[in-house]
N, C-alpha and C. Protein backbone atom coordinates (compact mmCIF):
# COMPACT_ATOMS: atom_id res chain seq x y z
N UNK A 1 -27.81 20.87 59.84
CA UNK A 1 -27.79 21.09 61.27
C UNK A 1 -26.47 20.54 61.79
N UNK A 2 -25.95 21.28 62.71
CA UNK A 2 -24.63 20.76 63.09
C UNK A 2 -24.91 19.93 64.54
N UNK A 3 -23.75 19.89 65.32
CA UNK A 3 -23.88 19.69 66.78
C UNK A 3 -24.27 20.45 67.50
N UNK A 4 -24.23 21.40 67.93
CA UNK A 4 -24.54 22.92 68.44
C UNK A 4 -26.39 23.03 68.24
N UNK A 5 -26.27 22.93 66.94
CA UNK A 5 -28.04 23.63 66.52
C UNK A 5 -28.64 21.91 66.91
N UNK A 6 -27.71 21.12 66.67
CA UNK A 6 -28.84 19.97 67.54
C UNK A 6 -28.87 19.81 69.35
N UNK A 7 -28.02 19.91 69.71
CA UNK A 7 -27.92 19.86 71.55
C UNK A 7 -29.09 20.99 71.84
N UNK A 8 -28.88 22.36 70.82
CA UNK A 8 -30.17 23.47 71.26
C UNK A 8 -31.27 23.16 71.08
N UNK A 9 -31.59 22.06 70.17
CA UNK A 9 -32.91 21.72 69.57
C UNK A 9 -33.39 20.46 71.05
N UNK A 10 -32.42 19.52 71.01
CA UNK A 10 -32.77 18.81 72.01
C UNK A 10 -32.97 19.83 73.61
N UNK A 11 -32.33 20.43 73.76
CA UNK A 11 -32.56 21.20 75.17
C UNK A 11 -33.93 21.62 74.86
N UNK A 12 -34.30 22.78 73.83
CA UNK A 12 -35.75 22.83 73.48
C UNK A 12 -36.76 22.28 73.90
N UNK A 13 -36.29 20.77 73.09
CA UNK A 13 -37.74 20.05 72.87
C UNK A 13 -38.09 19.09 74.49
N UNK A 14 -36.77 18.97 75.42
CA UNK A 14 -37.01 18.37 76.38
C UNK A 14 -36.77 19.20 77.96
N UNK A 15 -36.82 20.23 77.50
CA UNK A 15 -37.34 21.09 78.95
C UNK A 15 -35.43 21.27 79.86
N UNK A 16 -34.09 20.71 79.08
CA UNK A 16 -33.01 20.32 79.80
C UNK A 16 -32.56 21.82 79.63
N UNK A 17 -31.66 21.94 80.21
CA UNK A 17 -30.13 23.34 79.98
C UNK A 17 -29.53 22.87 78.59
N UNK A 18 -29.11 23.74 78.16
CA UNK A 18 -28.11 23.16 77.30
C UNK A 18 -26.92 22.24 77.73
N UNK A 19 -26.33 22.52 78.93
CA UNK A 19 -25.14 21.92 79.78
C UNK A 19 -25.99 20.58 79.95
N UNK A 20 -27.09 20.26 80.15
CA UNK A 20 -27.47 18.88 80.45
C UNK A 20 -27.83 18.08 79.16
N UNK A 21 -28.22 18.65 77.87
CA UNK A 21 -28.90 18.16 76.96
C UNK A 21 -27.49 17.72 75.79
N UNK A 22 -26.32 18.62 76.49
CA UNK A 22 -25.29 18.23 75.74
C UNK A 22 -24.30 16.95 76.35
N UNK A 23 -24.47 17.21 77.71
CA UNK A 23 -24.43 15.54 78.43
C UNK A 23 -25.03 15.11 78.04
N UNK A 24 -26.53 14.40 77.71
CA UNK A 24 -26.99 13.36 77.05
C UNK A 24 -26.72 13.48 75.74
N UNK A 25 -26.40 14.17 75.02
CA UNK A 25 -25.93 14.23 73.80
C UNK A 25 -24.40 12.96 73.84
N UNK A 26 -23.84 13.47 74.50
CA UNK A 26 -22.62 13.10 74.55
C UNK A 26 -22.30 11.00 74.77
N UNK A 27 -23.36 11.28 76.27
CA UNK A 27 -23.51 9.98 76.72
C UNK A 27 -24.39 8.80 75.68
N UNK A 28 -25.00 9.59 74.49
CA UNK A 28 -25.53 8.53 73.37
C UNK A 28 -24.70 8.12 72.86
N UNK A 29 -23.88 9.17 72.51
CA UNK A 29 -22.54 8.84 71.49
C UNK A 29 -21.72 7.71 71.98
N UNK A 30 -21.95 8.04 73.35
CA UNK A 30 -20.55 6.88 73.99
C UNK A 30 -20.76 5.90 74.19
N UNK A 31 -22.14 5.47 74.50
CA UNK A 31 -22.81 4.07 74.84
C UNK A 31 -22.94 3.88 73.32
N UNK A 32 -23.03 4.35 72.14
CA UNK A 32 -23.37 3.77 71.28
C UNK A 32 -22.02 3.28 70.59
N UNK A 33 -20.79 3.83 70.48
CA UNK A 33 -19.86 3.57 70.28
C UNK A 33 -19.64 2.40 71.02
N UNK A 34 -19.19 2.57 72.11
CA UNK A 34 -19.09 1.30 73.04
C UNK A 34 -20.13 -0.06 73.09
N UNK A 35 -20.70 0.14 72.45
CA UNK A 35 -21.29 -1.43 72.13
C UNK A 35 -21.19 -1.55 71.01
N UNK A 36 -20.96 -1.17 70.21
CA UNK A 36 -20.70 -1.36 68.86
C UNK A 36 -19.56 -2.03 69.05
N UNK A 37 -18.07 -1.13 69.79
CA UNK A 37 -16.75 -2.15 70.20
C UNK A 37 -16.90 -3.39 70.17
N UNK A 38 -17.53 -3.45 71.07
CA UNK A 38 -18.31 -4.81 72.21
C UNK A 38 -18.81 -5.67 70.94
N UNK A 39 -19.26 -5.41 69.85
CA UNK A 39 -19.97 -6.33 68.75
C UNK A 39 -21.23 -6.25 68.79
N UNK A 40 -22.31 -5.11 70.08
CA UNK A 40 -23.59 -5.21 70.02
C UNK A 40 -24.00 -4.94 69.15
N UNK A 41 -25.24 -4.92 68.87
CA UNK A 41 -26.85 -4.26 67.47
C UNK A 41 -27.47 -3.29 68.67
N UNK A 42 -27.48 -2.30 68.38
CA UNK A 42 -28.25 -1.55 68.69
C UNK A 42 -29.57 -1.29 68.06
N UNK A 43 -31.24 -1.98 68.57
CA UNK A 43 -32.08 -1.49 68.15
C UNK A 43 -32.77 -0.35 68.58
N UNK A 44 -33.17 0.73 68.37
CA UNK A 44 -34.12 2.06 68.96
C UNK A 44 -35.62 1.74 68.07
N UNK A 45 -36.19 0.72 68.34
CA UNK A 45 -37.48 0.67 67.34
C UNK A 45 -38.44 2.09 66.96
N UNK A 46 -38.83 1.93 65.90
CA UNK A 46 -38.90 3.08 65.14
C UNK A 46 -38.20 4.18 64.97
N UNK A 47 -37.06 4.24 65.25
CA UNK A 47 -35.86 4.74 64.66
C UNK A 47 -35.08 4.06 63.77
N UNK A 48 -34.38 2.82 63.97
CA UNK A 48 -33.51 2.61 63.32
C UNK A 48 -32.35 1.50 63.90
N UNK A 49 -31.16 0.50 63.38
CA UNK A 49 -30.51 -0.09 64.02
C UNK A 49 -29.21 0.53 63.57
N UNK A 50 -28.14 0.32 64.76
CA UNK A 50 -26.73 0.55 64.66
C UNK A 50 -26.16 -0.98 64.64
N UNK A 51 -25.19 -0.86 63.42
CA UNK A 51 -24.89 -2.62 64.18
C UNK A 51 -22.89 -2.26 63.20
N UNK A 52 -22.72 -3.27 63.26
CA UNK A 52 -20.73 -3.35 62.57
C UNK A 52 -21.27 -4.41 61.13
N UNK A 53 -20.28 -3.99 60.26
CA UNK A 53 -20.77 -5.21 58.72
C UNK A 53 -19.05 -5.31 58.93
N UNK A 54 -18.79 -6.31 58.79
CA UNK A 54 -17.42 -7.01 58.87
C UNK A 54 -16.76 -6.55 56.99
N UNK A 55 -16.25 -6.31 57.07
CA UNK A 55 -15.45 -6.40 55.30
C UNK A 55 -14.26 -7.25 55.58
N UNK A 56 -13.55 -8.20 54.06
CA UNK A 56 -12.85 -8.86 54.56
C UNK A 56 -11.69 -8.08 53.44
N UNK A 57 -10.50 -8.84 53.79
CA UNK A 57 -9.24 -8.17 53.68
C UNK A 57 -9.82 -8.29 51.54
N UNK A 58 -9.22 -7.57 51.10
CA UNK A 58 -9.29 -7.48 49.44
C UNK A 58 -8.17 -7.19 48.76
N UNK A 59 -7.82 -7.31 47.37
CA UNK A 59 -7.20 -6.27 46.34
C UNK A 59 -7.36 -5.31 46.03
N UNK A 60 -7.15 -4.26 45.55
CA UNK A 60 -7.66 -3.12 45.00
C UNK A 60 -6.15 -2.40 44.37
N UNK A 61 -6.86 -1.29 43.41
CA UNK A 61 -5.69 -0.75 43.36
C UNK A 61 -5.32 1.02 43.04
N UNK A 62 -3.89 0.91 42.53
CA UNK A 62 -3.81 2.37 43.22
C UNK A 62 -4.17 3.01 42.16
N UNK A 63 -4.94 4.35 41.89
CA UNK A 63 -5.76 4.57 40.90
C UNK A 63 -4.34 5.47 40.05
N UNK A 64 -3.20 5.93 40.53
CA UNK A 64 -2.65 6.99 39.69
C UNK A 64 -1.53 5.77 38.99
N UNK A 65 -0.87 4.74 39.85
CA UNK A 65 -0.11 3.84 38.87
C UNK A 65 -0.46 2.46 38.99
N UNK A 66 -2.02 2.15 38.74
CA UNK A 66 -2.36 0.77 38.61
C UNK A 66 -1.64 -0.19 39.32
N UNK A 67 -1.13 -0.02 40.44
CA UNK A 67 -0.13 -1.22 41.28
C UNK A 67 -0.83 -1.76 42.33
N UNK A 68 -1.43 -3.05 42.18
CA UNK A 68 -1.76 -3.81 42.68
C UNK A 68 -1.82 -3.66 44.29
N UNK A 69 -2.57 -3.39 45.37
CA UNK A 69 -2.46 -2.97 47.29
C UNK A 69 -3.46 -4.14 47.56
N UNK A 70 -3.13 -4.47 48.82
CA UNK A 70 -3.78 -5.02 49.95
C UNK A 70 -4.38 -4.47 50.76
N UNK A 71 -5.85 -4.74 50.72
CA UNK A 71 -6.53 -3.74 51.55
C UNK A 71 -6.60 -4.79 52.55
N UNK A 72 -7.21 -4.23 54.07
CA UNK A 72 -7.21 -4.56 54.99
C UNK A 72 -7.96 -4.92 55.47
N UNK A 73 -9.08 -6.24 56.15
CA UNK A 73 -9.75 -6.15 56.59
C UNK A 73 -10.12 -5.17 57.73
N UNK A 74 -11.47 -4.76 57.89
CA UNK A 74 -11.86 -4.09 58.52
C UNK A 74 -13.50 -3.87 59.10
N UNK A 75 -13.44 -3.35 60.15
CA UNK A 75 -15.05 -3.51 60.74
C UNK A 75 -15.94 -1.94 60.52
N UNK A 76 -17.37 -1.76 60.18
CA UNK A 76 -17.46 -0.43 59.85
C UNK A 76 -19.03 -0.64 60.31
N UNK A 77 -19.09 0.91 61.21
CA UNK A 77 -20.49 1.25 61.80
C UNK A 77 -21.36 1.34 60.57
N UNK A 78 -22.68 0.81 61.03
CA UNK A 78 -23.46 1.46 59.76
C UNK A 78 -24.90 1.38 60.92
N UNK A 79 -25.95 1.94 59.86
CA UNK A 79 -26.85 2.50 60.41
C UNK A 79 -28.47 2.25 59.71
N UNK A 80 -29.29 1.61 59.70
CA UNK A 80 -30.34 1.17 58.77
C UNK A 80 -31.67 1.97 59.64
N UNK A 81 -32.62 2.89 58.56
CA UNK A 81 -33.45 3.56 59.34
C UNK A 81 -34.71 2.28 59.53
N UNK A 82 -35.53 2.87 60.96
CA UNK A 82 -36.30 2.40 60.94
C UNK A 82 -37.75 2.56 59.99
N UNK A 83 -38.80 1.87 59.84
CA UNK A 83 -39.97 2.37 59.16
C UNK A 83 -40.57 3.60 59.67
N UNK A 84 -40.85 3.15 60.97
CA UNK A 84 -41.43 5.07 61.68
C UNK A 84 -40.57 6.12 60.97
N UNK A 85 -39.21 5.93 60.92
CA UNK A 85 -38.31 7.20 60.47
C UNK A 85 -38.21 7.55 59.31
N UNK A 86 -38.59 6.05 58.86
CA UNK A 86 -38.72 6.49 56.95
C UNK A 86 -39.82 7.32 56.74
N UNK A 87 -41.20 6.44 57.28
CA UNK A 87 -42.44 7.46 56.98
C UNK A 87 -42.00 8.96 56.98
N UNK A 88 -41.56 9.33 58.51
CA UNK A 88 -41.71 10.43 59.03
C UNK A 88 -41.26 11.47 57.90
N UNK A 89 -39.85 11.01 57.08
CA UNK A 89 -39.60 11.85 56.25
C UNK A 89 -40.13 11.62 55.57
N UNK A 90 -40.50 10.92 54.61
CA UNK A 90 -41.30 10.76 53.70
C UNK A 90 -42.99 11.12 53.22
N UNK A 91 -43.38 11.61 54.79
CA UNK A 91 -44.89 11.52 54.19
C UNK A 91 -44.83 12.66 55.10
């Protein structure tokens, strides 16, 4: 399912226009981004949490001439489902 076949599915299932269901589409994205910035956890119980896992700076290296790089620390969205959401697929 892409973006498109989901904004239609949400307009569907909640009675909106598409023009409105793709505004709230939009406005999840942005509040969810934006607290994430911010350092929030986003919980949606029985869905799932959004939160940042910190990585710290490392070695690694370059796979075609083995030369030793500095990776960078860095911060990265991640996403853990909730139990309701596991069932749901699952059973």
């Amino acid at each position: 399912m892409n973006k498109g076949q989901f904004v239609e599915k949400m307009a569907e299932k909640s009675n909106l226009s598409i023009k409105d269901a793709e505004k709230a589409y939009k406005a999840f994205i942005e509040t969810v981004i934006e607290g994430l910035k911010d350092g929030e956890k986003l919980q949606l119980v029985g869905f799932g949490t959004f939160d940042i896992s910190e990585r710290s700076a490392r070695e690694g290296r370059n796979p075609q001439t083995g030369e030793t790089i500095r990776i960078a620390a860095s911060r990265t969205p991640r996403f853990k489902a909730g139990k309701a959401l596991k069932d749901a697929v699952n059973g």
